[in-house]
Protein backbone atom coordinates (compact mmCIF):
# COMPACT_ATOMS: atom_id res chain seq x y z
CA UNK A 1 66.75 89.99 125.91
CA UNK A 2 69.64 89.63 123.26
CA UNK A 3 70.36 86.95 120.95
CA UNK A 4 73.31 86.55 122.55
CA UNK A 5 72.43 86.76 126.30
CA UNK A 6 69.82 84.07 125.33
CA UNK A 7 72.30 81.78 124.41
CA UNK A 8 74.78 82.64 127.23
CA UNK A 9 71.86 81.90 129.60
CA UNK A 10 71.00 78.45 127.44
CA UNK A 11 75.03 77.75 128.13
CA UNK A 12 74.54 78.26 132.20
CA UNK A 13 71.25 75.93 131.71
CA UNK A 14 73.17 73.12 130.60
CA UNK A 15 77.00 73.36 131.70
CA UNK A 16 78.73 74.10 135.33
CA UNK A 17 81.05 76.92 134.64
CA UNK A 18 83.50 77.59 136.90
CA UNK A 19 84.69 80.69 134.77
CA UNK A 20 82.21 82.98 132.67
CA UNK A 21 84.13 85.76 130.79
CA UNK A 22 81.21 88.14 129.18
CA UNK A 23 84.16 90.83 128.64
CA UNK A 24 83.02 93.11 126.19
CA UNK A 25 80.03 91.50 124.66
CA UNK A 26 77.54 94.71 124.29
CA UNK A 27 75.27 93.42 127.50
CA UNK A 28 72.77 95.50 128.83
CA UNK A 29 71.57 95.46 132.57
CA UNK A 30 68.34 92.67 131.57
CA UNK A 31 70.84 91.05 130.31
CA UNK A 32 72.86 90.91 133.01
CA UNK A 33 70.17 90.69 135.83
CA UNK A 34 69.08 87.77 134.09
CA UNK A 35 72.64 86.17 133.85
CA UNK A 36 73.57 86.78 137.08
CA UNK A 37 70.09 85.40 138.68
CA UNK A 38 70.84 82.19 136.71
CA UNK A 39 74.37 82.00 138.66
CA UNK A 40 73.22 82.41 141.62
CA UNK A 41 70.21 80.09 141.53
CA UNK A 42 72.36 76.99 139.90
CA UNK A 43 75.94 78.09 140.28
CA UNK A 44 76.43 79.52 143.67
CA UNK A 45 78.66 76.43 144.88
CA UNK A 46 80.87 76.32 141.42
CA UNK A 47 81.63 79.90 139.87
CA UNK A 48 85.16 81.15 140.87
CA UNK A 49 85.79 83.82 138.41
CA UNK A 50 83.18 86.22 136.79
CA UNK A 51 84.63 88.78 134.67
CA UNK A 52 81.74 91.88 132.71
CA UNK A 53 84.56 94.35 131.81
CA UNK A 54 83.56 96.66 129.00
CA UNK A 55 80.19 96.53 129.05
CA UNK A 56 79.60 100.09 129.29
CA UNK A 57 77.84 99.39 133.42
CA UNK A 58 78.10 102.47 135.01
CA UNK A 59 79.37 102.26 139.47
CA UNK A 60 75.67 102.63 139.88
CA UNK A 61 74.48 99.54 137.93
CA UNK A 62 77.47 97.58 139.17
CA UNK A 63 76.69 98.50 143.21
CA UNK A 64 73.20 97.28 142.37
CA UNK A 65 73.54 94.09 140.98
CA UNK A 66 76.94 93.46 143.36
CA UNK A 67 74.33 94.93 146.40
CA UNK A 68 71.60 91.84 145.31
CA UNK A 69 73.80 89.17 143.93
CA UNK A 70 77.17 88.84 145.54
CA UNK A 71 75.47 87.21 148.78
CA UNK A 72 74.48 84.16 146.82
CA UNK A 73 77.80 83.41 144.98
CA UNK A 74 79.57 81.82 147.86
CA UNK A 75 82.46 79.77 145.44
CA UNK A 76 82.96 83.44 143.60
CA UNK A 77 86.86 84.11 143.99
CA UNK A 78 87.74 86.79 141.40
CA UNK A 79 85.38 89.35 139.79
CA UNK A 80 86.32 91.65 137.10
CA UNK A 81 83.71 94.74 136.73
CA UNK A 82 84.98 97.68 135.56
CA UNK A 83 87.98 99.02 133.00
CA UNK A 84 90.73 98.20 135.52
CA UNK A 85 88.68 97.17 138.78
CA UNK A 86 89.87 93.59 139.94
CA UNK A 87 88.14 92.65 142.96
CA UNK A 88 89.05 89.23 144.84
CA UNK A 89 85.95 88.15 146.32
CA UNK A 90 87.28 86.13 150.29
CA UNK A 91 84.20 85.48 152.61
CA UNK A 92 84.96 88.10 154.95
CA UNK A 93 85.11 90.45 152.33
CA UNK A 94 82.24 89.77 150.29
CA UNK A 95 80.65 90.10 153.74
CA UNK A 96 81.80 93.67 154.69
CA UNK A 97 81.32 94.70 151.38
CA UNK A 98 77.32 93.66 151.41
CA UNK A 99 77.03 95.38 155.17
CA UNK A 100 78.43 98.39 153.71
CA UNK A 101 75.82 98.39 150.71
CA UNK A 102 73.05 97.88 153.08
């Protein structure tokens, strides 16, 4: 675990985001694992926008952690991923997209 993902995952211990930009910030999958377990097991009701551009994730990585996470974020509105991928997150379509992962 980074230096920094430690303290981003101190930050979600003690604050209520309802925005969490990690755009850019060198993360490596632990690191994001562990982030996005934190979200989803204290801020499934309150995130609306997640954005992990530029972190160097390949579609792989991204399907995985979508494929076991997305579920639990039901407040999650916008999510950034990729260089250029902008996916707004409705119910119906966070839905369709887990049944397709399945």
């Amino acid at each position: 675990e980074s230096t920094f993902s430690a303290l981003i995952l101190t930050l979600l211990e003690r604050t209520k985001p309802r925005r969490l930009i990690l755009r850019d910030c060198n993360l490596q999958v632990s690191d994001l694992f562990n982030i996005m377990q934190v979200l989803c097991q204290k801020h499934s009701d309150s995130l609306e926008y997640l954005d992990i551009r530029y972190n160097g994730f390949s579609a792989r990585i991204l399907q995985w952690v979508l494929a076991l996470h997305l579920g639990s974020l039901y407040s999650l509105k916008e999510v950034y991923l990729r260089q250029g991928i902008r996916c707004v997150v409705h119910q119906n379509v966070r839905d369709a997209i887990l049944q397709g992962l399945e």
